[in-house]
Protein backbone atom coordinates (compact mmCIF):
# COMPACT_ATOMS: atom_id res chain seq x y z
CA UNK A 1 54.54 2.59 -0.69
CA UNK A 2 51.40 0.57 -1.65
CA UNK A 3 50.33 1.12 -5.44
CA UNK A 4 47.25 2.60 -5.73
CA UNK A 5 44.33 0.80 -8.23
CA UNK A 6 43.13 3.66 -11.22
CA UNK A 7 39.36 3.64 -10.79
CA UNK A 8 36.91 2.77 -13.43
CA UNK A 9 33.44 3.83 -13.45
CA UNK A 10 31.36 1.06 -15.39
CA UNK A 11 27.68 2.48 -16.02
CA UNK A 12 25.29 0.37 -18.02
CA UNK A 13 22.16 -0.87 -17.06
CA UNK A 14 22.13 -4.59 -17.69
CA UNK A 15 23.66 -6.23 -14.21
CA UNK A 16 25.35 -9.00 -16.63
CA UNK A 17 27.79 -6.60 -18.33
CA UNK A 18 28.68 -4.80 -14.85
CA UNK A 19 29.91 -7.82 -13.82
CA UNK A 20 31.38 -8.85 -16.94
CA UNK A 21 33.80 -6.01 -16.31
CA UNK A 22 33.98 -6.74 -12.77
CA UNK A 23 35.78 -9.63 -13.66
CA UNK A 24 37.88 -8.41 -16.73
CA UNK A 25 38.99 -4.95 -15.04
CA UNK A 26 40.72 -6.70 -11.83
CA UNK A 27 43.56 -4.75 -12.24
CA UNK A 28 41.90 -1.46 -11.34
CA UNK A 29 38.98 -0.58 -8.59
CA UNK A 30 35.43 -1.12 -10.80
CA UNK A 31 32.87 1.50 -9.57
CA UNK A 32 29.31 0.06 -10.63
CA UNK A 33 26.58 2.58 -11.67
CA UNK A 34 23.26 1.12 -12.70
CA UNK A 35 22.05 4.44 -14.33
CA UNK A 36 23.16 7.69 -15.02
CA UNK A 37 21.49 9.16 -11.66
CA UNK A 38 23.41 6.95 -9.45
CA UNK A 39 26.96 7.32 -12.08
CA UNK A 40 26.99 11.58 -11.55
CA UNK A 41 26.61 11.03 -7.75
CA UNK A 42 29.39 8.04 -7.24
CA UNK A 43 31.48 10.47 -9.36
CA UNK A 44 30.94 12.92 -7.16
CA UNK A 45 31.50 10.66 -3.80
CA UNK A 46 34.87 10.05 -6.22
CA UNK A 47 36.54 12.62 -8.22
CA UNK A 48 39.45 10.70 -8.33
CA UNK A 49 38.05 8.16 -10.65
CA UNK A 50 40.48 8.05 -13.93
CA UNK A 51 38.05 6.68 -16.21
CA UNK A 52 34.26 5.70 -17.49
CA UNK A 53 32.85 3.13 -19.30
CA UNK A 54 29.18 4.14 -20.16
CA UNK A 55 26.26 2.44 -21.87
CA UNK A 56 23.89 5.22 -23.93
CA UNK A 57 20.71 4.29 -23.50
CA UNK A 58 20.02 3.73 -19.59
CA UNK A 59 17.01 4.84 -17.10
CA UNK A 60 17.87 8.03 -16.29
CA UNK A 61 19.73 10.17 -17.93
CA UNK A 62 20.21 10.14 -21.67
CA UNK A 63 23.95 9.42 -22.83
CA UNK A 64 24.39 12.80 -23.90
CA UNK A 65 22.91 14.36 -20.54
CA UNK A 66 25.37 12.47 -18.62
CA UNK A 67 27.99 12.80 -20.75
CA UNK A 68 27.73 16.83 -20.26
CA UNK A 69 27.01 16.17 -16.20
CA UNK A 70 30.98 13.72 -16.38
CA UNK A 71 32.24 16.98 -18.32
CA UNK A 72 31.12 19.62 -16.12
CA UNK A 73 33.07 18.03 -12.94
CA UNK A 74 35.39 17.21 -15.06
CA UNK A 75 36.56 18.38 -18.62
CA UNK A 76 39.25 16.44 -18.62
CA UNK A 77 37.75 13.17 -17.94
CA UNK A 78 38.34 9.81 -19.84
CA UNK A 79 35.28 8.64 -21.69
CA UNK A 80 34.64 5.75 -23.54
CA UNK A 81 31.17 4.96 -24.61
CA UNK A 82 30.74 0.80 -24.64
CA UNK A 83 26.70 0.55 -26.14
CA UNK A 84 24.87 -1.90 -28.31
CA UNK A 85 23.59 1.41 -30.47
CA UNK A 86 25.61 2.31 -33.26
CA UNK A 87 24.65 5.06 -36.26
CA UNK A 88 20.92 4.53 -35.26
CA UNK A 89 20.79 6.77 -32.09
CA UNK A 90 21.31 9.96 -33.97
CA UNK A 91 21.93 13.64 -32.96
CA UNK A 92 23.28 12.24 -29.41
CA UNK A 93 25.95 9.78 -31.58
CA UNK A 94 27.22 12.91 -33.42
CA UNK A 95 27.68 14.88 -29.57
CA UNK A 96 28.88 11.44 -28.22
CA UNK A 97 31.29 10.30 -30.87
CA UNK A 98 33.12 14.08 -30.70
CA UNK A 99 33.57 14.26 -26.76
CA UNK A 100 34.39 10.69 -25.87
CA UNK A 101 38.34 9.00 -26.35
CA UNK A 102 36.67 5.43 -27.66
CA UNK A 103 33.44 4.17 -28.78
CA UNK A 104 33.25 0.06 -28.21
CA UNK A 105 29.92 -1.48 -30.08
CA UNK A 106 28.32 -4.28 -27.92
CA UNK A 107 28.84 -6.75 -28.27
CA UNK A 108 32.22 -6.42 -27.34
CA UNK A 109 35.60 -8.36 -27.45
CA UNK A 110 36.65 -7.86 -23.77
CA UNK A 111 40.44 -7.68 -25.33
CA UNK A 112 39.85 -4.37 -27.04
CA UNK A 113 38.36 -3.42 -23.99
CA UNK A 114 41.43 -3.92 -21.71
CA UNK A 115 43.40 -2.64 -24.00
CA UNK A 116 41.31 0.60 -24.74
CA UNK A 117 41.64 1.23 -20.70
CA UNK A 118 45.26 -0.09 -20.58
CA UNK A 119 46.40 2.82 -23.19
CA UNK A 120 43.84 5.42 -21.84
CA UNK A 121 44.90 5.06 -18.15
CA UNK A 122 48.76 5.45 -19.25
CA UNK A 123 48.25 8.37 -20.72
């Protein structure tokens, strides 16, 4: 039986950190979403995504918004927030920070990345 890749949804608006995890996520299937328009509907084209790496502030949707659009297909769904804006962004941090598994600051070691998915995709 073939083994199946977990997918990964990376959204974030800067093309430079898509690929960045492009090429540190080869062991699963990397979904790229520029935005959180195009993120809810390549969720949708792929419920069977395991896991999301978002950016918060993209063209779009606000973090928040899309987290709430992720949690309505699917409450169950692995989150982890991977954004350059720490304790400045506000109300949305407080809603992020209490329905998301991880929050990464940018930049980022790639290492805790990897391992962030590694543990959240085993369990």
């Amino acid at each position: 039986m073939a083994h199946v890749q977990k997918k990964i949804l990376v959204i974030d608006d800067e093309a430079v950190v898509r690929e960045i995890f492009v090429l540190a996520l080869k062991d699963y299937a990397v979904i790229l979403a520029e935005d959180g328009i195009s993120a809810v509907r390549k969720y949708q084209e792929q419920p069977d995504i395991s896991l999301v790496l978002m950016d918060v502030h993209m063209p779009g949707l606000s973090g928040a918004s899309l987290l709430v659009a992720l949690r309505r297909q699917n409450p169950s769904l692995k989150i982890v927030v991977v954004s350059g804006y720490g304790p400045q962004i506000g109300q949305d941090e407080a809603f992020l920070r209490a329905h998301v598994q991880a929050w990464v600051e940018k930049p980022f070691d790639i290492a805790v990345i990897k391992n962030i998915c590694a543990q959240l995709l085993e369990s």
